[in-house]
N, C-alpha and C. Protein backbone atom coordinates (compact mmCIF):
# COMPACT_ATOMS: atom_id res chain seq x y z
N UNK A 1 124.27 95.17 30.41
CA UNK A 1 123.18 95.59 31.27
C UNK A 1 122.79 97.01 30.90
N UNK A 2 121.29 97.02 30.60
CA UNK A 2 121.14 98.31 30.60
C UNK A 2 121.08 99.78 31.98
N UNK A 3 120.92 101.04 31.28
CA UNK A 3 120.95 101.81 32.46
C UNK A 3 119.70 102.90 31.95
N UNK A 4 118.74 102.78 33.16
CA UNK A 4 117.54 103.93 32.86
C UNK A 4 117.62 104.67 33.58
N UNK A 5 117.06 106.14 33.21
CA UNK A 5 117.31 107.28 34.17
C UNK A 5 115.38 107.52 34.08
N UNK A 6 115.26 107.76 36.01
CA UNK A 6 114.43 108.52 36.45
C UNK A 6 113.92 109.54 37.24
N UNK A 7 112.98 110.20 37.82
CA UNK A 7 112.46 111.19 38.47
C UNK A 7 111.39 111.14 39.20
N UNK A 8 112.06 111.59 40.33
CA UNK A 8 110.58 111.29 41.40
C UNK A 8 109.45 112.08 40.96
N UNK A 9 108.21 111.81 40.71
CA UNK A 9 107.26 112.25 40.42
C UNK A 9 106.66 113.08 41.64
N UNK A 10 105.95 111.72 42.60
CA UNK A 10 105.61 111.93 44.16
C UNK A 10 105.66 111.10 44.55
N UNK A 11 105.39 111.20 45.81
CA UNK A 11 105.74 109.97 46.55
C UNK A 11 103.96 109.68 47.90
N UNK A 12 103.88 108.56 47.61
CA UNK A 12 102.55 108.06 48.25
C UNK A 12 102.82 107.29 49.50
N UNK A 13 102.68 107.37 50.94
CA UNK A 13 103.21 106.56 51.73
C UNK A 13 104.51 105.81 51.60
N UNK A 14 104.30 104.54 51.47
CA UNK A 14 105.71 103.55 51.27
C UNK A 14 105.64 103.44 49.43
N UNK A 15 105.31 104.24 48.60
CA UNK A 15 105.56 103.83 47.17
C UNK A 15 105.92 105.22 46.61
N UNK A 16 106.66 105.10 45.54
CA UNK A 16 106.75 106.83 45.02
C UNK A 16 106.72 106.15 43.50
N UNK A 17 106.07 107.49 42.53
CA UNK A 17 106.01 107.27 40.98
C UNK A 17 107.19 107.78 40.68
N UNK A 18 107.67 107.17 39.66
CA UNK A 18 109.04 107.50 38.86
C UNK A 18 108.47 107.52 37.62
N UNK A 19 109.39 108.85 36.76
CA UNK A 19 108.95 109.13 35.58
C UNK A 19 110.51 108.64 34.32
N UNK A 20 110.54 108.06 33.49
CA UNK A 20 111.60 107.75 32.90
C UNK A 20 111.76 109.08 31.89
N UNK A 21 113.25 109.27 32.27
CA UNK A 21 113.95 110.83 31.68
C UNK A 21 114.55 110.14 30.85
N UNK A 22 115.06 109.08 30.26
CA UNK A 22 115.80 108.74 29.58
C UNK A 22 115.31 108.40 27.99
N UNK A 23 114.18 108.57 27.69
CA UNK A 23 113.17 107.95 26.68
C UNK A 23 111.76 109.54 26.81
N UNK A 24 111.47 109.51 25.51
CA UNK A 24 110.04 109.83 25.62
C UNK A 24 108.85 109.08 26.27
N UNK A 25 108.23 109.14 27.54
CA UNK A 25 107.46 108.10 28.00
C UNK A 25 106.56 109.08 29.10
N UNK A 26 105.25 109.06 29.21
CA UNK A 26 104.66 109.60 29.81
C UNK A 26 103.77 108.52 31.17
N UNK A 27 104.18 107.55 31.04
CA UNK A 27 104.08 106.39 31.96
C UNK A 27 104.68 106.62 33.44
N UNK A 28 103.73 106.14 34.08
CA UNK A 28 104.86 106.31 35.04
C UNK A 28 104.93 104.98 36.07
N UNK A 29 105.78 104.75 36.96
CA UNK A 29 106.41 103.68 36.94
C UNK A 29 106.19 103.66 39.04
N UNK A 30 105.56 102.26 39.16
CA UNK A 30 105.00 102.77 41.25
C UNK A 30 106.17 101.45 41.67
N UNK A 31 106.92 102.74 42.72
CA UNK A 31 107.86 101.50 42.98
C UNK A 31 107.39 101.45 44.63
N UNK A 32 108.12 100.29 45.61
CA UNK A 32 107.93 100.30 46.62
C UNK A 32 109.69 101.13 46.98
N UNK A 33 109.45 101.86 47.92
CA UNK A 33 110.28 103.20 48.54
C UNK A 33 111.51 101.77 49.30
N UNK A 34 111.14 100.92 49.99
CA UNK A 34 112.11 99.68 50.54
C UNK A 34 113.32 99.90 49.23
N UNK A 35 112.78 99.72 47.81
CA UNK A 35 113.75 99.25 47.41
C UNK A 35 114.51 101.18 46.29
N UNK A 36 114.38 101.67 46.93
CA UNK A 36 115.27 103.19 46.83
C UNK A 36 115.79 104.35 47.87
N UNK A 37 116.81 104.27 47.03
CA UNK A 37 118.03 105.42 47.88
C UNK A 37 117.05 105.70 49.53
N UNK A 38 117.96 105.96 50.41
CA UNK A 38 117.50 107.15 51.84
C UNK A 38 117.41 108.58 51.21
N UNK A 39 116.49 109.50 51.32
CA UNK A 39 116.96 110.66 51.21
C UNK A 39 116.00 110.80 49.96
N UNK A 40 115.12 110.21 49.15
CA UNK A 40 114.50 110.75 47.78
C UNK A 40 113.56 111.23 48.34
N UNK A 41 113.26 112.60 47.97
CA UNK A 41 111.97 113.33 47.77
C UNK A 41 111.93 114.05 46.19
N UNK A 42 110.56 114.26 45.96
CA UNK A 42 110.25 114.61 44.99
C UNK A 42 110.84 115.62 43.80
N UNK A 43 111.41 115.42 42.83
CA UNK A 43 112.22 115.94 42.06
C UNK A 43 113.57 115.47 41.99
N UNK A 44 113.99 113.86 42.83
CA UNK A 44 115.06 113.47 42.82
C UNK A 44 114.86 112.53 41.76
N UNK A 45 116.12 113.14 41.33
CA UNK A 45 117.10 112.06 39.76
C UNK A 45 117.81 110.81 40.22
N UNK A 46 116.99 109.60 39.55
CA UNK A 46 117.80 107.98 39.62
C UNK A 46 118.05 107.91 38.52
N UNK A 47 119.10 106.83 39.27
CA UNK A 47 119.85 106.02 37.61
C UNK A 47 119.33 104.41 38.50
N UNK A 48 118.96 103.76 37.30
CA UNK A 48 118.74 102.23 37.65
C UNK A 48 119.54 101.34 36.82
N UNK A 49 120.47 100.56 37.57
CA UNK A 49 121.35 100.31 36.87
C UNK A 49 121.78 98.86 37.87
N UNK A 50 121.78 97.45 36.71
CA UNK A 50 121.96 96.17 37.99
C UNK A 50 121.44 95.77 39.09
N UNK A 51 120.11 96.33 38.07
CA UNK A 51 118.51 96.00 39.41
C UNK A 51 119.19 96.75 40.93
N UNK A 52 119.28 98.21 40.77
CA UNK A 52 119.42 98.67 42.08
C UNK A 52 119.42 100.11 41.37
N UNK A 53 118.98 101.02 41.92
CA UNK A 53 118.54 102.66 42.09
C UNK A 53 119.21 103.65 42.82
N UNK A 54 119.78 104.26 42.38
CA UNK A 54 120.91 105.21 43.11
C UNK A 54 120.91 106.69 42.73
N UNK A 55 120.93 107.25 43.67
CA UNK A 55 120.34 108.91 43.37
C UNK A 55 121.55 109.89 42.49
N UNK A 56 121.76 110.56 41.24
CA UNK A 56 122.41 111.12 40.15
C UNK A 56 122.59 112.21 40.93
């Protein structure tokens, strides 16, 4: 299984952009907030790892 690392970009109501730190990639990635950590605000570091997101 792989493991990607990201960064809260911002966060929009119930969705926040994640930026992938783990790769060169200027993409960014709209998740729904249901499915990440309590507690992310902007400038928080994930690891995604076994389809689940957990704050580094």
């Amino acid at each position: 299984m792989e493991t990607w690392y990201y960064t809260v970009v911002s966060i929009d109501g119930d969705y926040a952009n994640l930026k992938r730190t783990d790769i060169e990639s200027d993409d960014l990635k709209l998740v729904a907030r249901a499915l990440l950590p309590e507690g992310i605000a902007e400038g928080t570091n994930l690891k995604y790892e076994f389809m689940q997101y957990s704050i580094v």
